[in-house]
Protein backbone atom coordinates (compact mmCIF):
# COMPACT_ATOMS: atom_id res chain seq x y z
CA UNK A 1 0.00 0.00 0.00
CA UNK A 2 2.72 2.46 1.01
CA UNK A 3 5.03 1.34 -1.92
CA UNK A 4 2.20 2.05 -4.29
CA UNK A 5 1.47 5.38 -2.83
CA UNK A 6 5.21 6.81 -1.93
CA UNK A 7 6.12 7.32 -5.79
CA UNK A 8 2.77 9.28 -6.42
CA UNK A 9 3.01 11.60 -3.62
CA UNK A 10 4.23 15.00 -5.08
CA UNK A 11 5.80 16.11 -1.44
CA UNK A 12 8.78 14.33 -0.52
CA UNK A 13 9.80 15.62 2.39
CA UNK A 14 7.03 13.78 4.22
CA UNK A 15 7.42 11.40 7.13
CA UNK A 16 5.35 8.60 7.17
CA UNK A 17 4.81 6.43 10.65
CA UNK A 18 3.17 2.46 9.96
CA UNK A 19 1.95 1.47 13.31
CA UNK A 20 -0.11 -0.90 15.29
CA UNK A 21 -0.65 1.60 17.89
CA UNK A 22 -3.79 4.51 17.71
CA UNK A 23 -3.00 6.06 21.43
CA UNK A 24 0.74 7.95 20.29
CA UNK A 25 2.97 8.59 17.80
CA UNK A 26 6.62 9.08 18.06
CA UNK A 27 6.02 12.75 16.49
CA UNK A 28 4.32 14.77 15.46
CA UNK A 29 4.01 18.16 12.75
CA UNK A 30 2.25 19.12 9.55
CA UNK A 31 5.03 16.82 8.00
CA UNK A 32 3.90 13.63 9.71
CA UNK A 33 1.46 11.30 7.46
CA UNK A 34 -0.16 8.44 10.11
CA UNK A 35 -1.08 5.01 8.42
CA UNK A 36 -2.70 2.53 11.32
CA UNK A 37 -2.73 -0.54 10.58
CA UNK A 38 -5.42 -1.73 12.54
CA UNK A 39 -7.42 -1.29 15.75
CA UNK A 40 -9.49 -3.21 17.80
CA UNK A 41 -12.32 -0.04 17.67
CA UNK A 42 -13.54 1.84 14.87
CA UNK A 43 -12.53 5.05 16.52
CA UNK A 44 -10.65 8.48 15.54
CA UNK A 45 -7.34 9.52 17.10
CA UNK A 46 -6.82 11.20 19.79
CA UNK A 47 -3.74 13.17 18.34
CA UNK A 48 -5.26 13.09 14.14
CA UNK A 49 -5.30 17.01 14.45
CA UNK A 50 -1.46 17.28 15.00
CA UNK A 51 -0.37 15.40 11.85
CA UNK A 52 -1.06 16.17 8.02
CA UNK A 53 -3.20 13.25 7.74
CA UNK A 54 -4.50 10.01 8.63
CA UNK A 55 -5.02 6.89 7.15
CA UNK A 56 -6.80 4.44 9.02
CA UNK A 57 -7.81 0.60 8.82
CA UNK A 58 -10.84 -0.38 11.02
CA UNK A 59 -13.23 2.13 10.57
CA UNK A 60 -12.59 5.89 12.44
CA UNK A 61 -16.24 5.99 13.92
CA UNK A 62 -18.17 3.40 15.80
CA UNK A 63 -21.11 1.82 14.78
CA UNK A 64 -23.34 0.05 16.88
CA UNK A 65 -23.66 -3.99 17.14
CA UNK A 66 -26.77 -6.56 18.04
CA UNK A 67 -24.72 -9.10 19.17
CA UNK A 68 -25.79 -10.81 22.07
CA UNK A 69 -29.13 -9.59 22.31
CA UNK A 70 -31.02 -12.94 21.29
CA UNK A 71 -29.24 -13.84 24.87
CA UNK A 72 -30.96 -12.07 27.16
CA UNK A 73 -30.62 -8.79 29.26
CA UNK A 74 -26.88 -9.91 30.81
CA UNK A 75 -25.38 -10.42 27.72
CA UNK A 76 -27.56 -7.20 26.17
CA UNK A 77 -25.83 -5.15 29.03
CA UNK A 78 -22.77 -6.71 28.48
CA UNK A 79 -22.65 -5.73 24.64
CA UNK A 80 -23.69 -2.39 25.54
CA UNK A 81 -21.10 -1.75 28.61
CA UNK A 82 -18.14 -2.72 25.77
CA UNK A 83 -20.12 -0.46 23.31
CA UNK A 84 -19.37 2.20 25.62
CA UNK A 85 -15.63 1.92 26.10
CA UNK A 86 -15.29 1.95 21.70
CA UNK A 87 -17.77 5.18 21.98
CA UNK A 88 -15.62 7.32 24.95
CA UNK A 89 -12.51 6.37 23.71
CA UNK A 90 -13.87 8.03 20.11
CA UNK A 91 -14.68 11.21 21.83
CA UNK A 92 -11.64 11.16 23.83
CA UNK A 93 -10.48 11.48 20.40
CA UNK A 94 -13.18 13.85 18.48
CA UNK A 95 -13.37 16.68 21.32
CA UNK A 96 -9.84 17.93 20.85
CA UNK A 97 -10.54 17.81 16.63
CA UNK A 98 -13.55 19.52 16.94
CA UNK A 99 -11.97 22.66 19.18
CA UNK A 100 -8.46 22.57 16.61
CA UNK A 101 -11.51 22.31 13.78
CA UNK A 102 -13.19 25.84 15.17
CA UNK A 103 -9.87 27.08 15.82
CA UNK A 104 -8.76 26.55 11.80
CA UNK A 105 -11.36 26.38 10.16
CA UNK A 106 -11.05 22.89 9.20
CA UNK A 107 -8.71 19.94 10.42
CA UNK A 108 -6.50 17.37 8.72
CA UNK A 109 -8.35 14.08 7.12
CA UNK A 110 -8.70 11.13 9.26
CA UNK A 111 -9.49 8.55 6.30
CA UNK A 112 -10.89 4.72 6.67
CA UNK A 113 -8.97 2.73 4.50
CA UNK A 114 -9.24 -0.94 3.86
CA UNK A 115 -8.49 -3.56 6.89
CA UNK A 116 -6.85 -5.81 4.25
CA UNK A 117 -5.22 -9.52 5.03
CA UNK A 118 -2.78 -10.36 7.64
CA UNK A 119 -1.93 -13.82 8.02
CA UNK A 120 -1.61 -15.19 4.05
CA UNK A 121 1.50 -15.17 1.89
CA UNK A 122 1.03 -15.61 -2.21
CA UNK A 123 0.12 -19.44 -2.97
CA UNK A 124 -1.37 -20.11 -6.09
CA UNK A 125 -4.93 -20.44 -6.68
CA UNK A 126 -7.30 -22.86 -8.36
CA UNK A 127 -10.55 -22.53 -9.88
CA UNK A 128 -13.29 -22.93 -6.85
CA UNK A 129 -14.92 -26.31 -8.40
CA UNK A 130 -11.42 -28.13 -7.83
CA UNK A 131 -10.94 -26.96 -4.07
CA UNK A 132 -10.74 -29.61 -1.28
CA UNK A 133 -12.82 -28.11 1.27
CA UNK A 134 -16.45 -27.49 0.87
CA UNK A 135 -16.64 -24.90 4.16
CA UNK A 136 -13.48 -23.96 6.35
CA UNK A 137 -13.21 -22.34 9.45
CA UNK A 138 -10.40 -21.48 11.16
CA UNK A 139 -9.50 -18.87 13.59
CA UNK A 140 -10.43 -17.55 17.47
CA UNK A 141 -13.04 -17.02 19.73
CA UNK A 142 -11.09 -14.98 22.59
CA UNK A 143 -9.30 -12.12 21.36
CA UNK A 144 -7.37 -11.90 24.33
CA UNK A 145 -5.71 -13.80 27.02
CA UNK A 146 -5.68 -13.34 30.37
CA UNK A 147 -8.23 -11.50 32.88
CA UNK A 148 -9.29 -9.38 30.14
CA UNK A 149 -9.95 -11.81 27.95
CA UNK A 150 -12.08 -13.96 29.96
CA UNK A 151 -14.15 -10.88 31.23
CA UNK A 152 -15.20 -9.82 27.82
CA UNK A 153 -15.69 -13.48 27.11
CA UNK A 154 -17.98 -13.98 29.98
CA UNK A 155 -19.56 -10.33 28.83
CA UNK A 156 -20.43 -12.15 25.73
CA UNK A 157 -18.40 -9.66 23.32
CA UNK A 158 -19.49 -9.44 19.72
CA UNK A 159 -16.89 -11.66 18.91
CA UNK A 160 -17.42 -14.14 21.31
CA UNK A 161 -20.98 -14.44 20.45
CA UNK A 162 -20.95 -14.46 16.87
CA UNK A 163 -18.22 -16.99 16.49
CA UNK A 164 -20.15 -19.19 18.95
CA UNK A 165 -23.20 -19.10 17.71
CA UNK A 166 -21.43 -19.67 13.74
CA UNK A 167 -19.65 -22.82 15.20
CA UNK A 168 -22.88 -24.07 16.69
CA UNK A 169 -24.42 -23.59 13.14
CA UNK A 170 -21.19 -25.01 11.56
CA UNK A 171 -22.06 -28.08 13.71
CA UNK A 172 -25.03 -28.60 12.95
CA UNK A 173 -24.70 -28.30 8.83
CA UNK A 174 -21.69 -30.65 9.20
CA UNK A 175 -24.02 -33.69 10.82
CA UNK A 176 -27.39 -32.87 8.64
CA UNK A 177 -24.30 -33.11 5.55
CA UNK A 178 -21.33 -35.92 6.42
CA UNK A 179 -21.05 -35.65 2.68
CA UNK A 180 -19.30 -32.18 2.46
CA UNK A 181 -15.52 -31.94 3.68
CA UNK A 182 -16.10 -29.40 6.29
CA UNK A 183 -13.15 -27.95 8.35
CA UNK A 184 -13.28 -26.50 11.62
CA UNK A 185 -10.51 -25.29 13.54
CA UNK A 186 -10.19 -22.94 16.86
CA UNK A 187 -7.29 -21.62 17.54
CA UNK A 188 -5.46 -19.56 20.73
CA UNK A 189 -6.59 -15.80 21.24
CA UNK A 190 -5.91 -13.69 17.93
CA UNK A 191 -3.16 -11.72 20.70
CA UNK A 192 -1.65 -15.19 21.07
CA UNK A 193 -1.16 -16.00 17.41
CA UNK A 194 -0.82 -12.54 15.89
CA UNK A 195 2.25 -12.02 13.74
CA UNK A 196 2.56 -8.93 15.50
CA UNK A 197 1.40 -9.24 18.76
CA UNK A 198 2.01 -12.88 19.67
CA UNK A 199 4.15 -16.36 19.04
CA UNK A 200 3.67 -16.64 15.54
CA UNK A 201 4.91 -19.39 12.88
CA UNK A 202 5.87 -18.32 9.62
CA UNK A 203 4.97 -21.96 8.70
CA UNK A 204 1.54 -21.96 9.71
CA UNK A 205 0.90 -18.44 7.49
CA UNK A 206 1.68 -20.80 4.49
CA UNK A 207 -0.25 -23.88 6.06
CA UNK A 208 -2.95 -21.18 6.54
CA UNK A 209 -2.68 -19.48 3.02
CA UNK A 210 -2.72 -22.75 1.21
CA UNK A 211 -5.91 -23.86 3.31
CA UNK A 212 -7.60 -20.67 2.26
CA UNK A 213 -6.51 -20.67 -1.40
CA UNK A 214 -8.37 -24.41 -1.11
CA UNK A 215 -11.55 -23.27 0.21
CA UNK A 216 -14.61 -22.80 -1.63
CA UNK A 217 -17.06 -21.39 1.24
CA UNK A 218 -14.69 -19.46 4.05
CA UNK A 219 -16.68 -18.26 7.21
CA UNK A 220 -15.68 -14.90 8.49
CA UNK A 221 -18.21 -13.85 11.49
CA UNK A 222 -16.93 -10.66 12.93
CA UNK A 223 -14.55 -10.01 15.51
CA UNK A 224 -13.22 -7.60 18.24
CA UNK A 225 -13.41 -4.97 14.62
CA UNK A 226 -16.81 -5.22 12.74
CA UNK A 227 -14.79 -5.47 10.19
CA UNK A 228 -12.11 -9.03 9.77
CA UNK A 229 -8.85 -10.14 7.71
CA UNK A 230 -10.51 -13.36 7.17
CA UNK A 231 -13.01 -11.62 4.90
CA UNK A 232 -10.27 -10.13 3.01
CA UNK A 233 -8.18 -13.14 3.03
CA UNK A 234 -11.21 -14.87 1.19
CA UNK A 235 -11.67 -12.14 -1.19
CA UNK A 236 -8.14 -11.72 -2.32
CA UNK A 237 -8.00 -15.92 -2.67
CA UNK A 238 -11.20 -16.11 -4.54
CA UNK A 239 -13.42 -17.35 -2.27
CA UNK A 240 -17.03 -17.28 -1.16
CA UNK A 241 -17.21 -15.31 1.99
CA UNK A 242 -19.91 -15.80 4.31
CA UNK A 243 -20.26 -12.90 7.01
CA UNK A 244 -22.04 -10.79 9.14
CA UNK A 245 -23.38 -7.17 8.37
CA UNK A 246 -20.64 -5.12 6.95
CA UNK A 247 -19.74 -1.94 8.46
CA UNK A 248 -20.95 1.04 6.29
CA UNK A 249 -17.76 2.10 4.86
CA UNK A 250 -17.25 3.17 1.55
CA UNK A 251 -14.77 0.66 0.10
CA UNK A 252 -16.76 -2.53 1.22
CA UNK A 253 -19.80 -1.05 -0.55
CA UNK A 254 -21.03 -3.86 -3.41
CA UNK A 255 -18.80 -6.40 -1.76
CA UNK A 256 -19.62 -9.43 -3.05
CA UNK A 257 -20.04 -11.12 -0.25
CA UNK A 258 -23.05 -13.83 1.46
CA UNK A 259 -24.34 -11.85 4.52
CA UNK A 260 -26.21 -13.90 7.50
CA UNK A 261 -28.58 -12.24 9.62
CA UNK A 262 -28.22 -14.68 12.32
CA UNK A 263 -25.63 -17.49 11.90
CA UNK A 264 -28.13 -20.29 13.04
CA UNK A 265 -29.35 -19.74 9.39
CA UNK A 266 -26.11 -20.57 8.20
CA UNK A 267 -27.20 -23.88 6.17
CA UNK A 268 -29.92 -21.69 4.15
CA UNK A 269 -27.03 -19.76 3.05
CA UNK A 270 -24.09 -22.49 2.00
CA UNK A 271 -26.37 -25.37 0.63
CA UNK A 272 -28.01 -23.87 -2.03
CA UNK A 273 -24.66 -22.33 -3.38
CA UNK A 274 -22.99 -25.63 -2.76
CA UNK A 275 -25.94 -27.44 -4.91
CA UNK A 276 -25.59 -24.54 -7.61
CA UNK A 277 -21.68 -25.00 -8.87
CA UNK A 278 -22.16 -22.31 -11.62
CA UNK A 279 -23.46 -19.67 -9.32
CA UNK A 280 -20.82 -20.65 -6.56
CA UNK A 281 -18.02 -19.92 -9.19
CA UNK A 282 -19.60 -16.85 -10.29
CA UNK A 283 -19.30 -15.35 -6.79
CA UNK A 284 -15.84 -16.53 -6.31
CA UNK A 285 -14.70 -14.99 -9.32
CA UNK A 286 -16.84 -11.89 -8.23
CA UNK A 287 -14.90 -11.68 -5.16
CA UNK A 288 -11.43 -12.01 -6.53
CA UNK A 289 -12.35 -9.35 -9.24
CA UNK A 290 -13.71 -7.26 -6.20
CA UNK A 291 -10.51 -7.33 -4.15
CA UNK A 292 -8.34 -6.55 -7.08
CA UNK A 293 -10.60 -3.85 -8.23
CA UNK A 294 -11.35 -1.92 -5.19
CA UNK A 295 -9.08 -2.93 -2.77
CA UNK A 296 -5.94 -4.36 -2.88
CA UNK A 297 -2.48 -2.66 -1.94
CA UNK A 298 -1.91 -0.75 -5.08
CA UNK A 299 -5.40 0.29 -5.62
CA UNK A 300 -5.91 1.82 -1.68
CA UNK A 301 -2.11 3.18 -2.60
CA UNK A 302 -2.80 5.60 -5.47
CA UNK A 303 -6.10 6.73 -3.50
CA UNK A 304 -4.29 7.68 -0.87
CA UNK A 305 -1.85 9.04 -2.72
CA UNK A 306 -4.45 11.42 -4.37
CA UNK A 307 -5.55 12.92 -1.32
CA UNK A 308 -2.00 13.60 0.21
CA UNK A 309 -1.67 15.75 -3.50
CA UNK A 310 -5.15 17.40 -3.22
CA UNK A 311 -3.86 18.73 0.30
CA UNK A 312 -1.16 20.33 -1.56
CA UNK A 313 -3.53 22.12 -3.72
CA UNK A 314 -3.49 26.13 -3.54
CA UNK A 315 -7.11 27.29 -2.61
């Protein structure tokens, strides 16, 4: 993404800081161009009125979830305590834009920009009606470890509950069908694993990438972000992506994606593609085209190349 954008950017004597970390910045100055890689909130900030601009994955503003509701009022309240932390943190970080906004008139961008894939190296792909698996999932249901993690676990955090409920309905499909080569897979806390975070392999990114690129139907519930790299991962390898309600953000609009209301409904979804080759290669190829169209590296490079030159413009 950077590589793509660097030789299209008109001002070169801009720094640019690639980090993991939205709470500081090891400078800052109307030189300084911010590109975060991820965070666990869609939030904006707190310092995105000290640099020139800001490019972020995982949304900038919150958006409310319904996860856990169908569980009664604990898990309701639990949702909506965690709802709250993503929501003051976001102010923690608006309030000081909006008074350098009325100061100004105006403040530097703070732009979404694609989560994109993490864990998946180039493998080569082959067309869907020739992959092994029928349905794969593999990933966590505790983002974190420790106290933390088993608090927002016992909360019932979006993540936890979706990707509960999605292996309960993974369950199910995979006794009503012994037929389909299903794979199902938890793994340790995403903190745990994380190639930046955690104790990663480098061999199980290619165990993982060659899994995906032999997938026909790849689940991606949401996680800790509304958004997820699995549903990228399974764009970029040409898969059939089965998720939950996308955030509203721009570049996912038209995703061709399979959206489930609730994941208890999953078989509805995956049997009727998987009886319908034709229309399941369709959307694979759809997806693929999508990813390489709208957002992979080069593409979200040049964009936000473009708006580091309009800033440049006299007005």
């Amino acid at each position: 993404m950077l590589a793509a954008a660097l030789p299209r950017v008109r001002r070169r004597d801009l720094t640019y800081f690639l980090s993991w970390d939205d709470e500081r910045l090891p400078r800052y100055g109307a030189d300084v161009v911010a590109i975060l890689a991820v965070s666990d909130d869609a939030r904006t900030p707190a310092w995105s009125h000290r640099v020139r601009a800001t490019f972020k994955a995982g949304g900038v503003v919150p958006e409310p979830v319904h996860a856990g509701l169908r569980d009664g009022p604990l898990r309701a309240a639990g949702t909506a305590y965690l709802e709250g932390r993503v929501v003051a943190r976001h102010l923690r970080g608006v309030l000081p834009r909006l008074a350098y906004r009325a100061r100004h008139r105006g403040a530097p961008p703070v732009v979404a920009v694609p989560l994109g894939y993490l864990n998946q190296v180039e493998v080569p792909l082959r067309p869907i009606a020739e992959r092994r698996w029928a349905i794969t999932w593999a990933g966590s249901v505790r983002h974190w470890e420790g106290w933390w993690g088993a608090f927002t676990e016992r909360l019932g955090s979006p993540k936890v509950v979706a990707r509960r409920e999605m292996l309960a309905a993974l369950d199910r499909l995979a006794e009503r069908r012994p037929d389909l080569p299903v794979l199902r897979r938890t793994l340790p806390s995403f903190t745990n694993l994380s190639p930046i975070t955690g104790h990663h392999d480098p061999g199980e990114t290619q165990a993982y990438s060659r899994l995906v690129a032999d997938t026909r139907i790849l689940l991606a519930p949401r996680g800790t972000n509304a958004e997820t790299f699995r549903m990228y991962e399974g764009m970029r390898a040409g898969c059939v992506v089965v998720t939950d309600a996308l955030p509203r953000r721009p570049y996912l609009r038209g995703a061709p994606v399979v959206v489930v209301d609730r994941w208890d409904r999953l078989d509805e979804h995956v049997l009727p593609l998987l009886d319908d080759p034709a229309r399941l290669a369709a959307l694979g190829d759809a997806a693929l085209a999508f990813w390489r169209r709208r957002l992979a590296e080069d593409v979200v490079g040049r964009g936000m190349a473009a708006i580091l030159n309009e800033l440049d413009r006299p007005t």
